[in-house]
Every structure is written in C-alpha cells, then in structure tokens.
Protein backbone atom coordinates (compact mmCIF):
# COMPACT_ATOMS: atom_id res chain seq x y z
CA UNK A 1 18.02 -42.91 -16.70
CA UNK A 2 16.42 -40.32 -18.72
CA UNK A 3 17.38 -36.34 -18.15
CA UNK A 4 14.55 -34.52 -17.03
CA UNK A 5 14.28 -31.51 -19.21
CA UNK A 6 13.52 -28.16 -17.51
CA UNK A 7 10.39 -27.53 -19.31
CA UNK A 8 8.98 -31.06 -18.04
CA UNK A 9 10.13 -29.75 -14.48
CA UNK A 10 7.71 -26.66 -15.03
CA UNK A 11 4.64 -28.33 -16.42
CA UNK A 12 5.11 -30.51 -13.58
CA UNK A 13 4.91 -27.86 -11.31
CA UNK A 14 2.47 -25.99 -12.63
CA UNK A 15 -0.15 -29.09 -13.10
CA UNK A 16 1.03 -29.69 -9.46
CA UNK A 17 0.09 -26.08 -8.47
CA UNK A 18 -2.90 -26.15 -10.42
CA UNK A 19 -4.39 -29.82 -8.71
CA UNK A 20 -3.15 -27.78 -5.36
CA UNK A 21 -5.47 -24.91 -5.81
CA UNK A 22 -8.27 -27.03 -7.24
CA UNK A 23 -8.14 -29.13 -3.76
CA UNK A 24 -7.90 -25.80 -1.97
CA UNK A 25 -11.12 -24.48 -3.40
CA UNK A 26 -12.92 -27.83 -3.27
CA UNK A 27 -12.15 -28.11 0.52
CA UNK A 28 -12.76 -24.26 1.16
CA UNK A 29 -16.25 -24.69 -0.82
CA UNK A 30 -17.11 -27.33 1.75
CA UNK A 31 -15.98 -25.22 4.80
CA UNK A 32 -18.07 -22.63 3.93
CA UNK A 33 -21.26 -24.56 3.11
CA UNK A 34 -20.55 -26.20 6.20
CA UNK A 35 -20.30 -23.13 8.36
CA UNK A 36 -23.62 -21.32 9.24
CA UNK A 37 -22.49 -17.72 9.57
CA UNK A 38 -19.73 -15.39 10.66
CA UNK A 39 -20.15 -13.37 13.86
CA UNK A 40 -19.84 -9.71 13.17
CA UNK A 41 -16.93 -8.99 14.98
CA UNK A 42 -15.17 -11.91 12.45
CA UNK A 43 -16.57 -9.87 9.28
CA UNK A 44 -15.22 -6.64 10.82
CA UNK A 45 -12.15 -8.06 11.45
CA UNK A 46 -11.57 -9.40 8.14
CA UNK A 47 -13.22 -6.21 6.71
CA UNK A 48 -10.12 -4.27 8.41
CA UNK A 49 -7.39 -6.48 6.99
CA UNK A 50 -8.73 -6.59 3.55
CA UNK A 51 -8.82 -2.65 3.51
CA UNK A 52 -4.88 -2.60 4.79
CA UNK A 53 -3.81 -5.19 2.34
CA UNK A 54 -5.53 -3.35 -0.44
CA UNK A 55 -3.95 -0.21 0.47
CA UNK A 56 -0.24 -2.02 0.35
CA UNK A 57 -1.36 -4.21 -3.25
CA UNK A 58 -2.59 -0.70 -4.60
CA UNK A 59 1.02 0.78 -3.35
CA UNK A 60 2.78 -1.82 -5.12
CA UNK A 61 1.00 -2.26 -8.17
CA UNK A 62 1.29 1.42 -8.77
CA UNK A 63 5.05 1.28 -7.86
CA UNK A 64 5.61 -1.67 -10.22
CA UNK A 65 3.55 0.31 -12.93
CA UNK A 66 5.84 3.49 -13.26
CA UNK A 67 9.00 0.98 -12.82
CA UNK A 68 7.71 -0.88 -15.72
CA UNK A 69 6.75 2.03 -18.12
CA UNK A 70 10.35 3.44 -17.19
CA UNK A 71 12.27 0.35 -18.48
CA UNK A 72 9.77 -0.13 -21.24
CA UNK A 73 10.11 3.54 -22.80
CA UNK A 74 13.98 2.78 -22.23
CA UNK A 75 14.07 -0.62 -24.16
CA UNK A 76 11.54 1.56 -26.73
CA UNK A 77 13.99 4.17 -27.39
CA UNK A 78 17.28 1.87 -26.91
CA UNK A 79 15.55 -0.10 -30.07
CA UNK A 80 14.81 2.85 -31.84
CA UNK A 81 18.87 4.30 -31.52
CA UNK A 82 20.15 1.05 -32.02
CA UNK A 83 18.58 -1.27 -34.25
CA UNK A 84 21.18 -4.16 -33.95
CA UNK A 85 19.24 -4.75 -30.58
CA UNK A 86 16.05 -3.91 -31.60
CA UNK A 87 15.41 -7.56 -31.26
CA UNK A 88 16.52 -7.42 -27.77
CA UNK A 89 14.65 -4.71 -26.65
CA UNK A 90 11.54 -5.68 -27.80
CA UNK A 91 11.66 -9.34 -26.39
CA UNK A 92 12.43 -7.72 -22.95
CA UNK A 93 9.55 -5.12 -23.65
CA UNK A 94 7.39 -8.35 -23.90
CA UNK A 95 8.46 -9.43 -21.19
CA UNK A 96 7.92 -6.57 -18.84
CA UNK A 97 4.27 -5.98 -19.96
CA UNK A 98 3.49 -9.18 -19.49
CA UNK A 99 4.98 -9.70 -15.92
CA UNK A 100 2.88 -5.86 -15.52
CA UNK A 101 -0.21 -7.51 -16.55
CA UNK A 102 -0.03 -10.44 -14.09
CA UNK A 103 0.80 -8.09 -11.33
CA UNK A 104 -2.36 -5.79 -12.62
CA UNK A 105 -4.68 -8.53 -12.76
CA UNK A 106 -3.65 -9.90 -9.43
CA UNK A 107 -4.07 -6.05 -8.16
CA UNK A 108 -7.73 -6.27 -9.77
CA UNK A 109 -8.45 -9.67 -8.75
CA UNK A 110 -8.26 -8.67 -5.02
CA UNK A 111 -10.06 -5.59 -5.21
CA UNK A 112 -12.96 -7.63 -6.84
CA UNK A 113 -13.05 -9.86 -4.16
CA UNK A 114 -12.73 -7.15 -1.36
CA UNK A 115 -15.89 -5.13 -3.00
C-alpha cells in the first residue's frame, strides 16, 4: 500500500473544501432565487447580528494586527542583532504577514458584505 504523503492529505482537503463551498453557493443561489422576499423584521434581525459580529471581527482583527507588528518588529530586529538567524527570522516574518493578511481580508470581506 502506498504512504499517503502529507501534502496529498492537504490538496485533498482543500479541493474537498473548495467542491464544499462551490455546492454551498450553488444551493444558496437557488434558495434565494427561490425565495420571494424577506419580511422586515427578518432584515432587521439580521441587520442587528451583522452589526455585533462586525464589532467583535473589527476587535479581533485589530488585536491580531498590533500582535502581529509586535512579533514582526521583534523577528526584524532579532535578524538585524543576529545574523546567523536572519534566515529564521525572516521566514517567520513571512509567515506572520501572511497569516495577517488572511485575517485582514477576511475582516474586509465581511464588512463588504455587511455594507
């Protein structure tokens, strides 16, 4: 039997995600051409939850911001003082930006879709 490799375990699950979300939309499409309207008291009520979980995404994105510029300026100057890990530091500075500009575009994703 062949070993499955880890990166074959990811692609899986991330073709497997995407075919997931593409059936999601597909099937919420439908609903809503389907559906003639919303009553008002449904639009205010969704209105009202959007507006609370935009005020806990902006909390959190904002949070995760100043965490992430901390470490970053740390790994910054930790590469600058010590160039054997200069290396190190900047793969991990990578890596926090780009985990900062998922979170970011998630944060701006939402508020698009709550305006």
């Amino acid at each position: 039997m062949k070993e499955v490799k880890r990166l074959d375990i990811l692609r899986n699950f991330a073709a497997t995600l995407t075919a997931g979300v593409t059936v999601g939309f597909l099937v919420g499409l439908a609903k809503c051409l389907s559906r003639p309207s919303y009553t008002p008291r449904q639009v205010e009520a969704a209105d009202k939850l959007k507006r609370h979980i935009s005020s806990a995404l902006k909390f959190l994105t904002a949070f995760c911001l100043v965490v992430g510029l901390i470490w970053t300026v740390y790994y910054l100057v930790l590469g600058v003082l010590d160039p054997a890990q200069a290396e190190y530091a900047t793969n991990l500075s990578q890596l926090i930006v780009s985990v900062l500009t998922v979170i970011s575009i998630i944060f701006a994703f939402f508020e698009f879709l709550r305006r």
